[in-house]
Protein backbone atom coordinates (compact mmCIF):
# COMPACT_ATOMS: atom_id res chain seq x y z
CA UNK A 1 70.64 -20.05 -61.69
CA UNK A 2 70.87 -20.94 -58.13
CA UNK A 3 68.25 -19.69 -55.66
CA UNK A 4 69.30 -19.08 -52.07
CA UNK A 5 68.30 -21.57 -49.76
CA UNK A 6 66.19 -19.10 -48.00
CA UNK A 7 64.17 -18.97 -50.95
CA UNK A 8 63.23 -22.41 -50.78
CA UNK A 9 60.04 -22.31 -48.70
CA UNK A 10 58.65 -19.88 -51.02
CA UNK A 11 59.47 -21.72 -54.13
CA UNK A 12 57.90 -24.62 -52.34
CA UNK A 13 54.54 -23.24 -52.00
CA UNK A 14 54.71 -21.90 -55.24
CA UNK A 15 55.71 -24.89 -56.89
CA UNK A 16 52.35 -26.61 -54.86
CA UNK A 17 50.20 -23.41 -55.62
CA UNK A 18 50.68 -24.42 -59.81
CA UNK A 19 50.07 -27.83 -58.83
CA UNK A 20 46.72 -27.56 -57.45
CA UNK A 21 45.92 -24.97 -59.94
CA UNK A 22 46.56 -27.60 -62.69
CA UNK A 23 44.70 -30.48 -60.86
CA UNK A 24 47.35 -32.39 -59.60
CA UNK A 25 46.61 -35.08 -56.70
CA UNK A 26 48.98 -34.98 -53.79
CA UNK A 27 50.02 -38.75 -54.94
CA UNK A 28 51.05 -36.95 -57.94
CA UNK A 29 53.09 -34.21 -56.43
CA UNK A 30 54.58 -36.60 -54.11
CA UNK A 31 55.49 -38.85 -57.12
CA UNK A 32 57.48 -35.85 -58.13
CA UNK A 33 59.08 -34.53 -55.69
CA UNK A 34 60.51 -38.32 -55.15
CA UNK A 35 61.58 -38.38 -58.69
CA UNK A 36 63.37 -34.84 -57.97
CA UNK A 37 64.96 -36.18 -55.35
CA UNK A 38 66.58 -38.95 -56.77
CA UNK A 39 67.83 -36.78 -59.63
CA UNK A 40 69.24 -34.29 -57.16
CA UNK A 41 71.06 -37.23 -55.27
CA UNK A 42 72.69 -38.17 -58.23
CA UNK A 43 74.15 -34.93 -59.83
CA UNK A 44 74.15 -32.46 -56.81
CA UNK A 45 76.80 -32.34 -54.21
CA UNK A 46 75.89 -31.40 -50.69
CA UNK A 47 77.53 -27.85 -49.56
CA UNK A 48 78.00 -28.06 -45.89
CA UNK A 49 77.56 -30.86 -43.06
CA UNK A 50 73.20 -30.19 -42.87
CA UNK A 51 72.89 -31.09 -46.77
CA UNK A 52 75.13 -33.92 -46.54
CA UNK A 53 73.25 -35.51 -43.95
CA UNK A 54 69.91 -34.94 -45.99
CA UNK A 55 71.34 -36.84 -48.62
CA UNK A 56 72.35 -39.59 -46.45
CA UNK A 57 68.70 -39.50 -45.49
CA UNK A 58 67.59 -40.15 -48.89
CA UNK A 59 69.85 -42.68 -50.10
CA UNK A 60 69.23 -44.86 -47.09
CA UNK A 61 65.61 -44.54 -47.43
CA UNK A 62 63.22 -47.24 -48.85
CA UNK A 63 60.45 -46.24 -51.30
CA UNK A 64 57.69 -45.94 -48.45
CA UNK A 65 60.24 -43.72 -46.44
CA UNK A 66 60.41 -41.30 -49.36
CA UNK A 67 56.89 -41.28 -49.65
CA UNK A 68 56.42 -40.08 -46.15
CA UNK A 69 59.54 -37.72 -46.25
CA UNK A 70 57.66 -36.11 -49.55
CA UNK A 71 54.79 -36.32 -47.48
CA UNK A 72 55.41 -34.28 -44.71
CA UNK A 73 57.82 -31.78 -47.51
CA UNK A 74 54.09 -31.31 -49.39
CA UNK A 75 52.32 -30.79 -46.23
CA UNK A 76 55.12 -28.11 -44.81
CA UNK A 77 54.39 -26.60 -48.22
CA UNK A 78 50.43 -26.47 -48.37
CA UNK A 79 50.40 -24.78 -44.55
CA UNK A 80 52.16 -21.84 -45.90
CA UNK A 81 50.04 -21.62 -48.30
CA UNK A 82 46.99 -21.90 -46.14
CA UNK A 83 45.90 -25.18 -47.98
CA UNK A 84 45.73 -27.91 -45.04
C-alpha cells in the first residue's frame, strides 16, 4: 500500500514514538533507517525530479554522511514529537 508523501512526517514520528517505547538507542534507529535506505535505493524508483535527486544524495554518500543524513531525519522526527 503506498502512503502519500504527505503522510510521511507523521509516519516518521510514529515510527520513532514505537522506537523509544521499545528502548531503542538513537544509534539504533539510525542504524535502521540507513539500512532502509539502502534497500529503498535499490528497488524503488524515484517519481519526479526532488526524489531523484535524494537518491543521488544517498548513493554518493559515504557511511559517516548517512549517519548524519539519518541524523538530522531522526531529529526532524523527535521535534514533532516533542522529544528533543
Amino acid at each position: 500500500m503506498d502512503l502519500p508523501v504527505e503522510r510521511f512526517p507523521a509516519e516518521l514520528s510514529a515510527t520513532i514514538r514505537d522506537g523509544l517505547a521499545h528502548g531503542l538507542s538513537d544509534e539504533m534507529m539510525i542504524k535502521g533507517m540507513i539500512s532502509m535506505g539502502n534497500l529503498l535505493g535499490h528497488f524503488v524508483s524515484p517519481d519526479n525530479v526532488e526524489e531523484a535527486l535524494i537518491k543521488e544524495i544517498w548513493e554518493n554518500a559515504t557511511e559517516e554522511e548517512k549517519k548524519v543524513l539519518a541524523g538530522i531525519v531522526l531529529r526532524i522526527g523527535k521535534k514533532r514529537i516533542g522529544e528533543h
